[in-house]
N, C-alpha and C. Protein backbone atom coordinates (compact mmCIF):
# COMPACT_ATOMS: atom_id res chain seq x y z
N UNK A 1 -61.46 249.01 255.42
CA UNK A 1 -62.43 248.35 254.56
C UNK A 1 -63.81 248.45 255.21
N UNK A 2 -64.56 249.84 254.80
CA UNK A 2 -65.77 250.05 255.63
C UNK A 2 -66.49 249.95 255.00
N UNK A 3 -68.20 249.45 255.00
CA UNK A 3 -68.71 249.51 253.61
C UNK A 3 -70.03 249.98 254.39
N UNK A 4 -70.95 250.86 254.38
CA UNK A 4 -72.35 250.83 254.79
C UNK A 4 -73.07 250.89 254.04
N UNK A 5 -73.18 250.34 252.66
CA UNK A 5 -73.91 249.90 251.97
C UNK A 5 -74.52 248.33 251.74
N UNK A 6 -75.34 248.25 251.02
CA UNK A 6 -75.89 247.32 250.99
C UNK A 6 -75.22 246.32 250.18
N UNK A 7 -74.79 244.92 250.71
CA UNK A 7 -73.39 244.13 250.11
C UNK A 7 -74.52 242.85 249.61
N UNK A 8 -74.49 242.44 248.52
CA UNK A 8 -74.96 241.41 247.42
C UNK A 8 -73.71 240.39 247.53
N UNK A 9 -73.81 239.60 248.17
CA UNK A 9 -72.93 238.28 248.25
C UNK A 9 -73.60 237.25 247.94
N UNK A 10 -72.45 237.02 246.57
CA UNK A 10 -72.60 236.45 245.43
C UNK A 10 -71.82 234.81 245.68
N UNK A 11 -70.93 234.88 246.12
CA UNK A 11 -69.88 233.41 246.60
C UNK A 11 -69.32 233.66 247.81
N UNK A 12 -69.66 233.25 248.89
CA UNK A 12 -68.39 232.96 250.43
C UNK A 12 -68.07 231.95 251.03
N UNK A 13 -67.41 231.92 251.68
CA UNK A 13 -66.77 230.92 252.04
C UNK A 13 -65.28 230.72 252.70
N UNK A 14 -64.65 229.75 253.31
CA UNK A 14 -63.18 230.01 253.52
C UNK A 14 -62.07 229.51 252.71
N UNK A 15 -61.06 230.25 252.40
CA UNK A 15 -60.16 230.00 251.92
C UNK A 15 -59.04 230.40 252.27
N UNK A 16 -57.68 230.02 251.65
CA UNK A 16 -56.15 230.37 251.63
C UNK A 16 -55.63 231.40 251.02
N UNK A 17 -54.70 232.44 251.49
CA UNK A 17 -54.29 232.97 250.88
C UNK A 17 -52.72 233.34 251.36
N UNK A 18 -51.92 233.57 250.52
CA UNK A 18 -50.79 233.86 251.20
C UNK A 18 -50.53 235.02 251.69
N UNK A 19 -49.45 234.94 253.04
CA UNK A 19 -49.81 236.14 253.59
C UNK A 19 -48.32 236.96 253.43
N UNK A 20 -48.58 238.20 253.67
CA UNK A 20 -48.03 239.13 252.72
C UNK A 20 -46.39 239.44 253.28
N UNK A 21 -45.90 238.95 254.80
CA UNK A 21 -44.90 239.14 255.26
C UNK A 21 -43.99 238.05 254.97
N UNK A 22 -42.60 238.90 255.54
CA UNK A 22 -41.91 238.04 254.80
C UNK A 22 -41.54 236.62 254.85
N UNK A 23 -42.06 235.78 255.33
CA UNK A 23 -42.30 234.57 255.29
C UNK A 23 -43.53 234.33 255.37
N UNK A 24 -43.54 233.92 253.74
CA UNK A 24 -44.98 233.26 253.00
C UNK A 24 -45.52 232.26 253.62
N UNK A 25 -46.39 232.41 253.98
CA UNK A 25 -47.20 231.01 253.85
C UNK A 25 -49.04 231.00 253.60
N UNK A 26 -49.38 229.72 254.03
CA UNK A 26 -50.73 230.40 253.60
C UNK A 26 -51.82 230.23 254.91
N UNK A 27 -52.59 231.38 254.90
CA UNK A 27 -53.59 231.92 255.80
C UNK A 27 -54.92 231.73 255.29
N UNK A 28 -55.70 230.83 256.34
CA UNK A 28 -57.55 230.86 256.18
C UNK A 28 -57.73 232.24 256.25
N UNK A 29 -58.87 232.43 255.72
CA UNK A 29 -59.48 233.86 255.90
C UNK A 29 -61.02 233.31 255.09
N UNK A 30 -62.02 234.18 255.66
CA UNK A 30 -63.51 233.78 255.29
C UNK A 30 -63.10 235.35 254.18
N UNK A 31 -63.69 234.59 252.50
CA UNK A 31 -63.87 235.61 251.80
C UNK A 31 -65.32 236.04 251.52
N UNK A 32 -65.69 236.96 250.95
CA UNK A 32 -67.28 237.30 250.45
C UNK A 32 -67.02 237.63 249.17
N UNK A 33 -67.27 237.83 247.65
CA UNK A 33 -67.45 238.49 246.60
C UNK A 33 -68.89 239.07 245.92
N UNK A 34 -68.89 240.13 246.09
CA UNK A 34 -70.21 240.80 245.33
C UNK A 34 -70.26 242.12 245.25
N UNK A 35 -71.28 242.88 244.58
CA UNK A 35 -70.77 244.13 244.58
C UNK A 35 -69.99 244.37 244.22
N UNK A 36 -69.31 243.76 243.32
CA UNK A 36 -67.70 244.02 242.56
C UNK A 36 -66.53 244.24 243.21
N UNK A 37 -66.92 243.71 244.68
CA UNK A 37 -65.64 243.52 245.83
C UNK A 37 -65.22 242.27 246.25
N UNK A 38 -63.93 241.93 246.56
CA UNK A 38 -63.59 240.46 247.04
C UNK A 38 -63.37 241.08 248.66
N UNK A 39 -64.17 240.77 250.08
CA UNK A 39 -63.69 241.08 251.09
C UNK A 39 -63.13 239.95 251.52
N UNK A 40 -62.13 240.19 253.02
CA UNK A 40 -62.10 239.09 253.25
C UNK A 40 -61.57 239.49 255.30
N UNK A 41 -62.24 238.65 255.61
CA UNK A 41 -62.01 238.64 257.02
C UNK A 41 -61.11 237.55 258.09
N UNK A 42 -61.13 237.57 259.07
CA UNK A 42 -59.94 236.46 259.62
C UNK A 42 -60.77 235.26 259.96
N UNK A 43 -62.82 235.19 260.20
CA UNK A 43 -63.43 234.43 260.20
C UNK A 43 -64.71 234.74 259.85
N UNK A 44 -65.56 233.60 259.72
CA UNK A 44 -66.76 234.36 259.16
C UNK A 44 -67.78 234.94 260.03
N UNK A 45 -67.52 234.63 261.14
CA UNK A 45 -68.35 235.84 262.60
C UNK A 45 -67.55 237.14 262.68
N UNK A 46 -66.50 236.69 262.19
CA UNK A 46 -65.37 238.96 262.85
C UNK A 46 -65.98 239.61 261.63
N UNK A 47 -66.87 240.73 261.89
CA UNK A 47 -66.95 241.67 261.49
C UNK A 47 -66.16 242.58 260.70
N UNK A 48 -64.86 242.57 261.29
CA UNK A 48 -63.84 243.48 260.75
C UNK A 48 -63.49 242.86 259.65
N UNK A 49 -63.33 243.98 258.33
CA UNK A 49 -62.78 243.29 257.50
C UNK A 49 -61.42 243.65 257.27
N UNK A 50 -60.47 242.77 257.02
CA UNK A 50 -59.01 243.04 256.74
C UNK A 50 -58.52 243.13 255.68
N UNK A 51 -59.20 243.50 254.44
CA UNK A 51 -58.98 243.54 253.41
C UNK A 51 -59.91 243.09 252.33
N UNK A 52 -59.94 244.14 251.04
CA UNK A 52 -61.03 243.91 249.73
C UNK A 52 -60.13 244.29 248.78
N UNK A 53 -60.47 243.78 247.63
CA UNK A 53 -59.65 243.97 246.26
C UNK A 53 -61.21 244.11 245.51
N UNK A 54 -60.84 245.54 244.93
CA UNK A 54 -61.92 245.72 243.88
C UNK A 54 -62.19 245.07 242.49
N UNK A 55 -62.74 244.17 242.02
CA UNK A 55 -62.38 243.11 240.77
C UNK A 55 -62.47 244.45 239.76
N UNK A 56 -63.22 245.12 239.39
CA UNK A 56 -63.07 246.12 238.58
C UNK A 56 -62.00 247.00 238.12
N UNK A 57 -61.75 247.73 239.24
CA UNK A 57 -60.34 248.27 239.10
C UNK A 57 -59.34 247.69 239.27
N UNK A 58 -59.09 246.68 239.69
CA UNK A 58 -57.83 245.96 240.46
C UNK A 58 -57.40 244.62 239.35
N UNK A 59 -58.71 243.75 239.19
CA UNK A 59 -57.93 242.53 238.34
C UNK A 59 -58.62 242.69 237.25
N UNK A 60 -57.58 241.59 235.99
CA UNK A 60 -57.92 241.99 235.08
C UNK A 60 -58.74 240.58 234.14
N UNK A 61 -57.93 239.76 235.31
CA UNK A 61 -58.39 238.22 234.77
C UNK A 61 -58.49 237.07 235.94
N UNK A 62 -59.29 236.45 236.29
CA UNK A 62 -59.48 235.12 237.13
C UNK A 62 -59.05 233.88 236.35
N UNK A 63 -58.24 233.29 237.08
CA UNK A 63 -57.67 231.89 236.59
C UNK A 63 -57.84 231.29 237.66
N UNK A 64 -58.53 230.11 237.13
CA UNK A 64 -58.52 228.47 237.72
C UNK A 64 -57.67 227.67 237.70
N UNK A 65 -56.73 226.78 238.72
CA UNK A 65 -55.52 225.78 238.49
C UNK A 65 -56.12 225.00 239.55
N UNK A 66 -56.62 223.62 239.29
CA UNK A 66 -56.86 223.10 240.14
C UNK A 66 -57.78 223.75 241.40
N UNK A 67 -56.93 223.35 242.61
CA UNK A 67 -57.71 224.03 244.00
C UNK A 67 -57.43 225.43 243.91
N UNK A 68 -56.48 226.23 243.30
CA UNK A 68 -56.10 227.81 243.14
C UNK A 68 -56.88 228.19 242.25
N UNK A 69 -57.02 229.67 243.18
CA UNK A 69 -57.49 230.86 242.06
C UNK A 69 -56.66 231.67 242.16
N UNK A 70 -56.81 231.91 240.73
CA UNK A 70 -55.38 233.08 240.36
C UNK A 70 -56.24 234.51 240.14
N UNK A 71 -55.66 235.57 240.67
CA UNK A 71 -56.23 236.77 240.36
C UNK A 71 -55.15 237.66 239.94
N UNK A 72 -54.97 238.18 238.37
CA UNK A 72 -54.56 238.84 237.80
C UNK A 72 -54.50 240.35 237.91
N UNK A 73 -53.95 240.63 238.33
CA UNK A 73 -53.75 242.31 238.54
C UNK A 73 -54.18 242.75 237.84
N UNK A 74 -54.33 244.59 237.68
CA UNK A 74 -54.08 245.24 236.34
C UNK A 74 -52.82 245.99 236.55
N UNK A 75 -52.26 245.77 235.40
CA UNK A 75 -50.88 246.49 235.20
C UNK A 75 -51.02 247.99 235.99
N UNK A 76 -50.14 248.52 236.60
CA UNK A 76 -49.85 249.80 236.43
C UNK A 76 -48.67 250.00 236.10
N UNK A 77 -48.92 251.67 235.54
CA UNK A 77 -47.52 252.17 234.78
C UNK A 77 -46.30 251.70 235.26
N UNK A 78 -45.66 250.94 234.43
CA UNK A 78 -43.95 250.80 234.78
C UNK A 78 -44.13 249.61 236.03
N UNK A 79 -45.33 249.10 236.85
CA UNK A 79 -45.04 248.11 237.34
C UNK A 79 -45.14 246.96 236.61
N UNK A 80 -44.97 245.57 237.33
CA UNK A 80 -44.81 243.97 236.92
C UNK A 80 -46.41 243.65 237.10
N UNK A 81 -46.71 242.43 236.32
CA UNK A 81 -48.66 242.04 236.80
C UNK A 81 -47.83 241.60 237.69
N UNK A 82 -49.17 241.54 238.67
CA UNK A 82 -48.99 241.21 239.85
C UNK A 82 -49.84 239.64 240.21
N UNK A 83 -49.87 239.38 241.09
CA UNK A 83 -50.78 237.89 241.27
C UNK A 83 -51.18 237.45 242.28
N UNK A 84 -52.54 237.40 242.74
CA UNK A 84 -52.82 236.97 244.18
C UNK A 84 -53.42 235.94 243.88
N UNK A 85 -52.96 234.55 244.90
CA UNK A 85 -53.13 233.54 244.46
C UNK A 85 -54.21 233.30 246.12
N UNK A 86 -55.40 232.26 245.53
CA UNK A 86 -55.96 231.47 246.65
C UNK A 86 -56.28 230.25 246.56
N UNK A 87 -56.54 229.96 248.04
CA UNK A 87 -56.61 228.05 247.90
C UNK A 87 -57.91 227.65 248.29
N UNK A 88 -58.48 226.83 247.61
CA UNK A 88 -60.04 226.42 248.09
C UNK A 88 -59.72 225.13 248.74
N UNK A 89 -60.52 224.78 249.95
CA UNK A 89 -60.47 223.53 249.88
C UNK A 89 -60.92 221.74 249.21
N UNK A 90 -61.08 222.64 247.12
CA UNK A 90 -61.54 221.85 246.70
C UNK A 90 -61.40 221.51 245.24
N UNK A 91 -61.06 221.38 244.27
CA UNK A 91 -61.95 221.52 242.67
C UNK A 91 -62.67 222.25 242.93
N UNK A 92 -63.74 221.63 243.44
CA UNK A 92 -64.81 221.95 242.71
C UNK A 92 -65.27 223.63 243.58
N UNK A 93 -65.01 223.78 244.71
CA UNK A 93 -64.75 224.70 245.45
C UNK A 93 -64.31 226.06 244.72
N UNK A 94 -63.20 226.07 244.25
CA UNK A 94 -62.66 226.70 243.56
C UNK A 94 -63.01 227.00 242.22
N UNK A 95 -63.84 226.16 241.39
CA UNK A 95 -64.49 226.50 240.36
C UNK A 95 -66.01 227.30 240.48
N UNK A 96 -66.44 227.01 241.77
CA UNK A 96 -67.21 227.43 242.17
C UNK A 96 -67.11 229.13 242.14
N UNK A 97 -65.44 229.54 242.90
CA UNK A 97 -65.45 230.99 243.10
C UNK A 97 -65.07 231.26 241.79
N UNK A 98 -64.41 230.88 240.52
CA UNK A 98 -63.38 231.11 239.47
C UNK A 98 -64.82 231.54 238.65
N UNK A 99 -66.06 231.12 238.80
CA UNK A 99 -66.80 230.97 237.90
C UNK A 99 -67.63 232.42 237.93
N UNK A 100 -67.93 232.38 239.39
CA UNK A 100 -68.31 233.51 240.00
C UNK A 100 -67.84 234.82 239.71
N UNK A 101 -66.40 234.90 240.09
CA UNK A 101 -65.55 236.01 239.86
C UNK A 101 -65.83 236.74 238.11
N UNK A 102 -65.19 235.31 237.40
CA UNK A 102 -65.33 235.51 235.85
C UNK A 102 -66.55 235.94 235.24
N UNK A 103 -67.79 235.64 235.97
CA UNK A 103 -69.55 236.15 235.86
C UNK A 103 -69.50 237.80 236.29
N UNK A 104 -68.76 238.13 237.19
CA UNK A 104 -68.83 239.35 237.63
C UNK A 104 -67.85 239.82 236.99
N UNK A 105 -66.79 239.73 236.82
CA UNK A 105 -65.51 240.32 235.72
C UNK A 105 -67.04 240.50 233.94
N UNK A 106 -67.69 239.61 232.98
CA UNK A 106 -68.05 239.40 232.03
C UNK A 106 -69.15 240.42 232.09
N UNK A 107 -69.97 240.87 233.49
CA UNK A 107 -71.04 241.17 234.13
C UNK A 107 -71.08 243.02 233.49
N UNK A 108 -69.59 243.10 234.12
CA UNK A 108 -69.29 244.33 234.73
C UNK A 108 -68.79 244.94 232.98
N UNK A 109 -67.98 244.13 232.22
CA UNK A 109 -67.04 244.45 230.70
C UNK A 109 -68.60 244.85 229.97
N UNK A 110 -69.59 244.17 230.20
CA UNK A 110 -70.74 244.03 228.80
C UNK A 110 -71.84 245.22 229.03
N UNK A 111 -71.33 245.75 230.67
CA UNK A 111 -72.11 247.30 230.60
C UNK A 111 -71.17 248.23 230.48
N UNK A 112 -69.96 247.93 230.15
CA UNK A 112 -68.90 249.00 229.92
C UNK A 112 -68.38 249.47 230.81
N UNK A 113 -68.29 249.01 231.90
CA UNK A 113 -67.45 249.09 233.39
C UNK A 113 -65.99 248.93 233.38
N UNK A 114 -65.10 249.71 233.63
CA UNK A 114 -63.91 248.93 233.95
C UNK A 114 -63.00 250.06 234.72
């Protein structure tokens, strides 16, 4: 996840996410969203990033539940949606990123992006 461009961060902050081995549970990680990328690092000084999900190509819908944000896959052929779920430490926290995301998902559909 290398980016040497110029990154427009739009919402950051830390949050939960579950982590991907086989015993779930859930992991802080400092995220960034902008530029039509969700990065996300292990804090918000490490440099390295450990992972981005492109909202464009990748999800298809942001959902709000409470302190979770739900991020909707996009289907691929013959697979299941998929679902990456995160935890804010808040309401209002979380509406904060849900709102964000959905501004940049609405942002990106109304210039014909996808």
């Amino acid at each position: 996840c290398v980016c040497m461009c110029v990154y427009q961060v739009v919402v950051a902050g830390m949050l939960k996410r579950k982590s991907t081995g086989v015993v779930k549970r859930w992991q802080s990680r400092y995220f960034q969203a902008g530029n039509n990328m969700i990065r996300f690092y292990e804090t918000a000084k490490r440099k390295k990033c450990l992972g981005a999900i492109d909202l464009m190509s990748a999800v298809s819908e942001v959902q709000g539940d409470k302190k979770l944000i739900h991020l909707l896959m996009s289907q691929q052929s013959g697979d299941d949606q998929k679902l990456i779920s995160l935890q804010a430490s808040s309401e209002a926290e979380a509406t904060k990123w849900v709102n964000a995301l959905q501004g940049m998902l609405a942002e990106q559909a109304a210039k014909g992006v996808k």
